[in-house]
PDB file of N, CA and C in Angstrom:
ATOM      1  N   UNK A   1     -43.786   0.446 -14.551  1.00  0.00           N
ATOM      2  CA  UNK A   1     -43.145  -0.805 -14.856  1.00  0.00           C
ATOM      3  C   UNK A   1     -41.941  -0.537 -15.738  1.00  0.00           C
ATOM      4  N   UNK A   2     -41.020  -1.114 -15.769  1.00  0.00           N
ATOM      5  CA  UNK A   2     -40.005  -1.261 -16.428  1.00  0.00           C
ATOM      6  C   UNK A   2     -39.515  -2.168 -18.170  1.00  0.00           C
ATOM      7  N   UNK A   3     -39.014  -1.650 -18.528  1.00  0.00           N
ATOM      8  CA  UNK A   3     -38.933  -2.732 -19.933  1.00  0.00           C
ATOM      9  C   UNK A   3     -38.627  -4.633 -19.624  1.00  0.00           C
ATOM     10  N   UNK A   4     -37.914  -4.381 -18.921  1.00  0.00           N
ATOM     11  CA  UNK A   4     -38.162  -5.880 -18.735  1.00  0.00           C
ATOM     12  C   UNK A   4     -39.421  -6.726 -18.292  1.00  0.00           C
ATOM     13  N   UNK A   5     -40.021  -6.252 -16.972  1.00  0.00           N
ATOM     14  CA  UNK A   5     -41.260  -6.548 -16.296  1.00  0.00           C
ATOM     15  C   UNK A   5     -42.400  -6.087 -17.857  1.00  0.00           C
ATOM     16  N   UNK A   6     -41.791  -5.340 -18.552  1.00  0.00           N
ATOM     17  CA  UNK A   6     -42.539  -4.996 -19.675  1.00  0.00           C
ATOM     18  C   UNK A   6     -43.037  -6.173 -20.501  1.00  0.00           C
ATOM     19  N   UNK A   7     -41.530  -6.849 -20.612  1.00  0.00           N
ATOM     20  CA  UNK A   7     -41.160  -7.508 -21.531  1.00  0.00           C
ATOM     21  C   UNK A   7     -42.526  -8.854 -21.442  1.00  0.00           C
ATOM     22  N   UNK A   8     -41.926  -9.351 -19.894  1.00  0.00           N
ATOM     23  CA  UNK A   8     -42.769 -10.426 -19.651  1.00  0.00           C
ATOM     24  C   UNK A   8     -44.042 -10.162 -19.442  1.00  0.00           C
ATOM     25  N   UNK A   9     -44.721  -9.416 -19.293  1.00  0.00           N
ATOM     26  CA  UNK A   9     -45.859  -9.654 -19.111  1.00  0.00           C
ATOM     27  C   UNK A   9     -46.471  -9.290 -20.769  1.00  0.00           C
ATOM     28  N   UNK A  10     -45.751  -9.050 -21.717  1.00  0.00           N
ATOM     29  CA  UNK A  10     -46.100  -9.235 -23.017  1.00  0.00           C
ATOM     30  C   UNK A  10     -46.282 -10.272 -23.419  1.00  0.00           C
ATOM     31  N   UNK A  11     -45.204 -11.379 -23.179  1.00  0.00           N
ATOM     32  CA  UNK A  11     -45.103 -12.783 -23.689  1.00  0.00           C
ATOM     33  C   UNK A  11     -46.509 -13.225 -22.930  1.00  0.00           C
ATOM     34  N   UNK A  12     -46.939 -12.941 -21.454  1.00  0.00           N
ATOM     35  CA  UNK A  12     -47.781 -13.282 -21.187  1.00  0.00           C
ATOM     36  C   UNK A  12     -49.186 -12.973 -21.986  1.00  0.00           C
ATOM     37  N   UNK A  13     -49.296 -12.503 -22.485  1.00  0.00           N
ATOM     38  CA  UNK A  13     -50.276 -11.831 -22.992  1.00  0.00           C
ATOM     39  C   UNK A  13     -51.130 -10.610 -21.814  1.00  0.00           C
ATOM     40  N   UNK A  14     -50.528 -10.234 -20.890  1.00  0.00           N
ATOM     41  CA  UNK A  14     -51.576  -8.822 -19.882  1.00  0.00           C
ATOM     42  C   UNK A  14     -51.378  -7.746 -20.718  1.00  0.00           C
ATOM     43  N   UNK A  15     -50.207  -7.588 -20.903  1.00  0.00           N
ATOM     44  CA  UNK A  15     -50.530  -6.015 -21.992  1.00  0.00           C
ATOM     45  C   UNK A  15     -51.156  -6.328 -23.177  1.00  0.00           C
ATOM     46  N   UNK A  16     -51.900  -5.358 -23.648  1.00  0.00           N
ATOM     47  CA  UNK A  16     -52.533  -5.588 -24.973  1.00  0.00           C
ATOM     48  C   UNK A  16     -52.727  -4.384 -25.836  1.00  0.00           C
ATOM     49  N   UNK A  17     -51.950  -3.227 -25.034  1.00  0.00           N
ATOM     50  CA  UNK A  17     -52.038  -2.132 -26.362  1.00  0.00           C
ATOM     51  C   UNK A  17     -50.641  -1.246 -25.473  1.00  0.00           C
ATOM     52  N   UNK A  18     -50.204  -0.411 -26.762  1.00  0.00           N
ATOM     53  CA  UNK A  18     -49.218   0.833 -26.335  1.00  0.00           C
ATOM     54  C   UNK A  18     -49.298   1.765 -27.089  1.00  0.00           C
ATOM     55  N   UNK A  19     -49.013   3.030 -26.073  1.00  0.00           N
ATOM     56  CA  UNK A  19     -49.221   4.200 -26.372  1.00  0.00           C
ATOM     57  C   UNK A  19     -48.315   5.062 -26.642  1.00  0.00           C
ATOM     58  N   UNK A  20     -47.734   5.512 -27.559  1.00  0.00           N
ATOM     59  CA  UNK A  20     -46.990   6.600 -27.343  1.00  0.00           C
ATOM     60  C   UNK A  20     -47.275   7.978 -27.807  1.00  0.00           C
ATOM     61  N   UNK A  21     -47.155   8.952 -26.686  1.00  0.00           N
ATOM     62  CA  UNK A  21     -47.426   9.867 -26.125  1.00  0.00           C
ATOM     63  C   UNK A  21     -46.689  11.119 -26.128  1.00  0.00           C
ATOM     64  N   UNK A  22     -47.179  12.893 -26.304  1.00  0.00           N
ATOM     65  CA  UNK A  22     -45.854  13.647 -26.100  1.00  0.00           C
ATOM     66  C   UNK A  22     -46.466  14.163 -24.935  1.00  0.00           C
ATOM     67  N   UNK A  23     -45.241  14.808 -24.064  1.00  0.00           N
ATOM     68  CA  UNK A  23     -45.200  15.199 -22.444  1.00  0.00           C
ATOM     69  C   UNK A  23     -46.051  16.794 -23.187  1.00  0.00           C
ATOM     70  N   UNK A  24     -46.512  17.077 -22.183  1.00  0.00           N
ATOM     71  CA  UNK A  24     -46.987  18.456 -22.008  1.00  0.00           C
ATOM     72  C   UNK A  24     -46.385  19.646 -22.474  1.00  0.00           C
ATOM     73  N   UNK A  25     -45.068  19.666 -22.506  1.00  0.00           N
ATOM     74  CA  UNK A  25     -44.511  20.422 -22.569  1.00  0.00           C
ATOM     75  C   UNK A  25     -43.691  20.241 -23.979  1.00  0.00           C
ATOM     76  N   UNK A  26     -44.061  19.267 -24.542  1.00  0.00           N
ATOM     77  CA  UNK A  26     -43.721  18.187 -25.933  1.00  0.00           C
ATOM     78  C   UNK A  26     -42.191  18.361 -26.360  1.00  0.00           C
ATOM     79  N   UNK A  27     -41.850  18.051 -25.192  1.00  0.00           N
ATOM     80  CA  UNK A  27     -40.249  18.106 -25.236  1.00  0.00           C
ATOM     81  C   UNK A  27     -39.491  16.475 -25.656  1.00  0.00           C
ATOM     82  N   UNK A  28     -40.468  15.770 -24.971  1.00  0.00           N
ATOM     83  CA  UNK A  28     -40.182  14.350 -24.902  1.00  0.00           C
ATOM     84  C   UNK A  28     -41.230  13.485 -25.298  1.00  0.00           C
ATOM     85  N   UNK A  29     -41.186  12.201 -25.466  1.00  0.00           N
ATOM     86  CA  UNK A  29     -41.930  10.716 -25.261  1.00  0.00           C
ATOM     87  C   UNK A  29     -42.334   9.703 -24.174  1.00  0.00           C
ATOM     88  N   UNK A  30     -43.358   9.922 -24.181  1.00  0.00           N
ATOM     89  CA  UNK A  30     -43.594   8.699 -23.206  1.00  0.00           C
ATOM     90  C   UNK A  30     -44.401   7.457 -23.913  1.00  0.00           C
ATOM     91  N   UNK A  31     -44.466   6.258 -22.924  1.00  0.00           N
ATOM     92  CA  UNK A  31     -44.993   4.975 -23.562  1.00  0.00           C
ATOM     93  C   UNK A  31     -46.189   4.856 -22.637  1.00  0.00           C
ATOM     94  N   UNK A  32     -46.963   4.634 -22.545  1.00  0.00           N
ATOM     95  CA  UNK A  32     -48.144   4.111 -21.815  1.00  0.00           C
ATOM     96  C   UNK A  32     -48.801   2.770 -22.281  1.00  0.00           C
ATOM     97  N   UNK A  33     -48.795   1.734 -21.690  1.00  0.00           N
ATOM     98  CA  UNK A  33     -48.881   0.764 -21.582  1.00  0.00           C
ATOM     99  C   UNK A  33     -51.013   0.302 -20.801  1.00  0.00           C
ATOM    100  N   UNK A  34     -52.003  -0.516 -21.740  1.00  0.00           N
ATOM    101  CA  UNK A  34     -52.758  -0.760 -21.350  1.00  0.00           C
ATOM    102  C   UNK A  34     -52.886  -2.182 -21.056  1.00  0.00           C
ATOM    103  N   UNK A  35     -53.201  -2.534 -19.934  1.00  0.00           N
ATOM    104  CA  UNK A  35     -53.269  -4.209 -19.462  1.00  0.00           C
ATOM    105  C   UNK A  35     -54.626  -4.715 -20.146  1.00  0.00           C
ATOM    106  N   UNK A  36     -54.975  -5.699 -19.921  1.00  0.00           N
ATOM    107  CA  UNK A  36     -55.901  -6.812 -20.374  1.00  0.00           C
ATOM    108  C   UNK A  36     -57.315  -6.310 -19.021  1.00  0.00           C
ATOM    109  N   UNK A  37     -57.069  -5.651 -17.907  1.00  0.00           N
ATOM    110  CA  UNK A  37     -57.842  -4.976 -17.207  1.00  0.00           C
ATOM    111  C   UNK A  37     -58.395  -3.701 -17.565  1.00  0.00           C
ATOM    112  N   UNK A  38     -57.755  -3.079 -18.389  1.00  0.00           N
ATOM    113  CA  UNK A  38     -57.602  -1.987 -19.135  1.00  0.00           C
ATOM    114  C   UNK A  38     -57.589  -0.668 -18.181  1.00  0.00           C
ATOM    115  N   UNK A  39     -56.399  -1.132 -17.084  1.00  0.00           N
ATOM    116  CA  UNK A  39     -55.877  -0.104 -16.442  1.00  0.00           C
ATOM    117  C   UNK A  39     -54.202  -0.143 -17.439  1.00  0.00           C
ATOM    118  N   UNK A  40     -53.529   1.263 -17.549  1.00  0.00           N
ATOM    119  CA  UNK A  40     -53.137   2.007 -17.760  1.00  0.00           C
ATOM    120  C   UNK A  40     -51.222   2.546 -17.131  1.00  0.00           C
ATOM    121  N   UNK A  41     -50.051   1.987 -17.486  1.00  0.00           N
ATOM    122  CA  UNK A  41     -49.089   1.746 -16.711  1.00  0.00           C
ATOM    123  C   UNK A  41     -48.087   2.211 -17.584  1.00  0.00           C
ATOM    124  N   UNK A  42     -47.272   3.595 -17.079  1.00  0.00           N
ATOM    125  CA  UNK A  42     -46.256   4.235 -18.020  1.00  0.00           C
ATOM    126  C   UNK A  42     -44.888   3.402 -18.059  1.00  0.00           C
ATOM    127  N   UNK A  43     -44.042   3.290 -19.163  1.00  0.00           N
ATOM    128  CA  UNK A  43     -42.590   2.900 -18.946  1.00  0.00           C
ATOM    129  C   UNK A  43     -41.917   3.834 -18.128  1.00  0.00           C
ATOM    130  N   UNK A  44     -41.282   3.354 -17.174  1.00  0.00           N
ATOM    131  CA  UNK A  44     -40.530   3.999 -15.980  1.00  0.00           C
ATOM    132  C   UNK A  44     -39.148   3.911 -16.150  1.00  0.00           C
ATOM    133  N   UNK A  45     -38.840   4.848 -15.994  1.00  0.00           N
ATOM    134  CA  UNK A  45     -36.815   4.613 -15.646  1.00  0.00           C
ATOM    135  C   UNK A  45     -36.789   3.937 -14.525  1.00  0.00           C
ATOM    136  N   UNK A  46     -34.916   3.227 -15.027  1.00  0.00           N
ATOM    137  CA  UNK A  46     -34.091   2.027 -14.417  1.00  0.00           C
ATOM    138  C   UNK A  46     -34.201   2.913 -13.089  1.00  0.00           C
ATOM    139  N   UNK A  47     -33.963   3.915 -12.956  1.00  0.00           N
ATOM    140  CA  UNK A  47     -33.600   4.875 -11.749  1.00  0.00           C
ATOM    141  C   UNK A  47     -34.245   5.355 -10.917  1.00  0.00           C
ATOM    142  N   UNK A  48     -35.147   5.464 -10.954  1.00  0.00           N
ATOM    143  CA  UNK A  48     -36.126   5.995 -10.618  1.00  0.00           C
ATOM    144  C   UNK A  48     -37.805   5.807 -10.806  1.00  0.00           C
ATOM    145  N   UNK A  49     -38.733   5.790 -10.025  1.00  0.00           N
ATOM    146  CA  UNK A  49     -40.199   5.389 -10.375  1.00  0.00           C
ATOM    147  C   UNK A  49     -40.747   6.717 -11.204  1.00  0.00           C
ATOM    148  N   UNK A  50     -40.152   7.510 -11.845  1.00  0.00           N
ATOM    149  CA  UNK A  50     -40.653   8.547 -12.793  1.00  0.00           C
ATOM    150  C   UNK A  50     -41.189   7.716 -14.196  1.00  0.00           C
ATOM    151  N   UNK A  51     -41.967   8.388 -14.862  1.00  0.00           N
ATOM    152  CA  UNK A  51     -41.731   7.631 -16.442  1.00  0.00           C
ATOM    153  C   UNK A  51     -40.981   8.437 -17.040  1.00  0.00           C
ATOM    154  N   UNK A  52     -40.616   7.201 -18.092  1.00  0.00           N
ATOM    155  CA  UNK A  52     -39.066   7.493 -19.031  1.00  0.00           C
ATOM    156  C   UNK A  52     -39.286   8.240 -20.078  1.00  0.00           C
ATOM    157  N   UNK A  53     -38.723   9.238 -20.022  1.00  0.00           N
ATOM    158  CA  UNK A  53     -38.301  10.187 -21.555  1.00  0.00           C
ATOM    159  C   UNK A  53     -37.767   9.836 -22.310  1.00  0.00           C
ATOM    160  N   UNK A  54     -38.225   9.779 -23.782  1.00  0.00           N
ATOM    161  CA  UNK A  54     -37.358   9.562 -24.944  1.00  0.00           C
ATOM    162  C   UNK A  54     -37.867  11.068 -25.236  1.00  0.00           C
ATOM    163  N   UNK A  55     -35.706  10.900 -26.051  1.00  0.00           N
ATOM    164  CA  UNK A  55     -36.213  12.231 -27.432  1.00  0.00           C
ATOM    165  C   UNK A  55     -36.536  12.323 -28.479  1.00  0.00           C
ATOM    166  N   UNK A  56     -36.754  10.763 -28.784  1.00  0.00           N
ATOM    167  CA  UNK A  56     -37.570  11.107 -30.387  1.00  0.00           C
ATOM    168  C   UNK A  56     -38.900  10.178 -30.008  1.00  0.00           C
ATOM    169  N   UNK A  57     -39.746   9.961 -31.133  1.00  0.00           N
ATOM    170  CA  UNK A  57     -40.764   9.193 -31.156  1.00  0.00           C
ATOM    171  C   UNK A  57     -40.286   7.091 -31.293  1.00  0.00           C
ATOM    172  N   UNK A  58     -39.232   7.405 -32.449  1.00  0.00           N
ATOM    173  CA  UNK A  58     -38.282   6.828 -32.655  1.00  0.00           C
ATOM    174  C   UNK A  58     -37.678   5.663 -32.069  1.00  0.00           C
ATOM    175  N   UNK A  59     -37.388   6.460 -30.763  1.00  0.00           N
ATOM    176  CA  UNK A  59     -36.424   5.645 -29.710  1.00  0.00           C
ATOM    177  C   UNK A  59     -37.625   5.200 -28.938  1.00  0.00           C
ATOM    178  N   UNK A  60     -38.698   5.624 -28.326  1.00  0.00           N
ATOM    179  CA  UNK A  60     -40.029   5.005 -28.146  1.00  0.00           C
ATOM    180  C   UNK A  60     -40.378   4.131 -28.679  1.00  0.00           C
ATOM    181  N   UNK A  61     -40.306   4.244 -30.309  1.00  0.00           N
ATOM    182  CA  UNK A  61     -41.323   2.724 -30.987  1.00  0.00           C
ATOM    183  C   UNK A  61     -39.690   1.487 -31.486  1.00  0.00           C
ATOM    184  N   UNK A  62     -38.724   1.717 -31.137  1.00  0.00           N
ATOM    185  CA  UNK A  62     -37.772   0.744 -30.776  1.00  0.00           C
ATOM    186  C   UNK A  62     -38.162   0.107 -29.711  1.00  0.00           C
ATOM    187  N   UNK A  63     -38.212   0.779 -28.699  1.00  0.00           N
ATOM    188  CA  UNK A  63     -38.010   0.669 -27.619  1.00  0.00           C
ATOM    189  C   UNK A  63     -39.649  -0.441 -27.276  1.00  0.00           C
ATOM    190  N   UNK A  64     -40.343  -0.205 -27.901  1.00  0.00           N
ATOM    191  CA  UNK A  64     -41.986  -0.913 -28.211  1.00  0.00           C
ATOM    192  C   UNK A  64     -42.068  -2.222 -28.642  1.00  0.00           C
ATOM    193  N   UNK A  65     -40.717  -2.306 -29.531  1.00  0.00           N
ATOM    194  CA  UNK A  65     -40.615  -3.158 -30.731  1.00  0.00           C
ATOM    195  C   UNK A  65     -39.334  -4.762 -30.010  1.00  0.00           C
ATOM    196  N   UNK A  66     -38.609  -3.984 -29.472  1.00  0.00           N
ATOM    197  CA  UNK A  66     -38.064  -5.076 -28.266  1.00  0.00           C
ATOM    198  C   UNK A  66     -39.214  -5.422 -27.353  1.00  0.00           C
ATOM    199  N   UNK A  67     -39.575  -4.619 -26.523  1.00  0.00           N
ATOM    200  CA  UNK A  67     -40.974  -5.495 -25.635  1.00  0.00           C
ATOM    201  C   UNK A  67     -41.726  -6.624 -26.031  1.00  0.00           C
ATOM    202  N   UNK A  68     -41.746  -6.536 -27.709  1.00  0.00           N
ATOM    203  CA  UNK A  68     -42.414  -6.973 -28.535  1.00  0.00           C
ATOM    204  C   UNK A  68     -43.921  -6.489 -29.453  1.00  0.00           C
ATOM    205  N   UNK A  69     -44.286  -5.252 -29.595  1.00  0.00           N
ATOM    206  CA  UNK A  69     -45.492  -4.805 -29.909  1.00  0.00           C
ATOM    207  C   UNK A  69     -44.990  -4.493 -31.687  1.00  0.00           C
ATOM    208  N   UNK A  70     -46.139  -5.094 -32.412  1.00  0.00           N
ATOM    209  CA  UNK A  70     -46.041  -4.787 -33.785  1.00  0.00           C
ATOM    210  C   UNK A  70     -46.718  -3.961 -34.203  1.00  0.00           C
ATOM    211  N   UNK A  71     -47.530  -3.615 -33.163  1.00  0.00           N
ATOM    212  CA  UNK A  71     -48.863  -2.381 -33.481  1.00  0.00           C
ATOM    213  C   UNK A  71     -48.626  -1.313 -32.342  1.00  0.00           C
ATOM    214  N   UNK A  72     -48.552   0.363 -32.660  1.00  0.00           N
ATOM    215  CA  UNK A  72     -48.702   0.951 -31.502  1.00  0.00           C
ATOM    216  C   UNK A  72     -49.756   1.979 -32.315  1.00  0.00           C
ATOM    217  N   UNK A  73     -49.816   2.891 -30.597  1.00  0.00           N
ATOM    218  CA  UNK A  73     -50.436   3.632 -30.925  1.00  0.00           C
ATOM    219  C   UNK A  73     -49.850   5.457 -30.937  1.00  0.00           C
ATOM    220  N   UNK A  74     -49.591   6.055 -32.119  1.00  0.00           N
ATOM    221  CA  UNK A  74     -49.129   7.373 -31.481  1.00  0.00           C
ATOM    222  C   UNK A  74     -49.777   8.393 -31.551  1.00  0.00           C
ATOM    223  N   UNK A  75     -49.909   9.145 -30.542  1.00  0.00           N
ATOM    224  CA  UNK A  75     -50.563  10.633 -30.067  1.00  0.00           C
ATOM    225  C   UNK A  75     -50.140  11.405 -29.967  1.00  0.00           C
ATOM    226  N   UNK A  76     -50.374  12.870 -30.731  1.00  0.00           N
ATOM    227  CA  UNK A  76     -49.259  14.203 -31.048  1.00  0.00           C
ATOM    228  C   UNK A  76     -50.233  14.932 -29.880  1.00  0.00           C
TER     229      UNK A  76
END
């Protein structure tokens, strides 16, 4: 899903937790997103259906904080 589709289904209340995450190779950030089903949905690039890299943790919990989340969760 994307930050916008992010966006709204926040206001909706389906998401109900976020994750942020380092890649395997802990080069980057990812967001992982848990629904109200408590299935499991990464932030994806505009470009592409990949999920989105950030390079800091940083630009992740901005990036959390527009969606609207006041609480996350982060995992080293």
């Amino acid at each position: 899903m994307q930050e916008r589709e992010a966006r709204l289904l926040f206001r909706s209340n389906d998401l109900v937790d976020a994750k942020i995450e380092q890649t395997d190779d802990q080069k980057a950030w990812l967001i992982r997103f848990v629904d109200k089903n408590n299935y499991s949905h990464h932030l994806e690039s505009k470009r592409s259906p990949d999920p989105r890299h950030f390079k800091t943790s940083d630009a992740a919990l901005r990036c959390c904080l527009r969606i609207g989340f006041r609480q996350v969760e982060v995992n080293i």
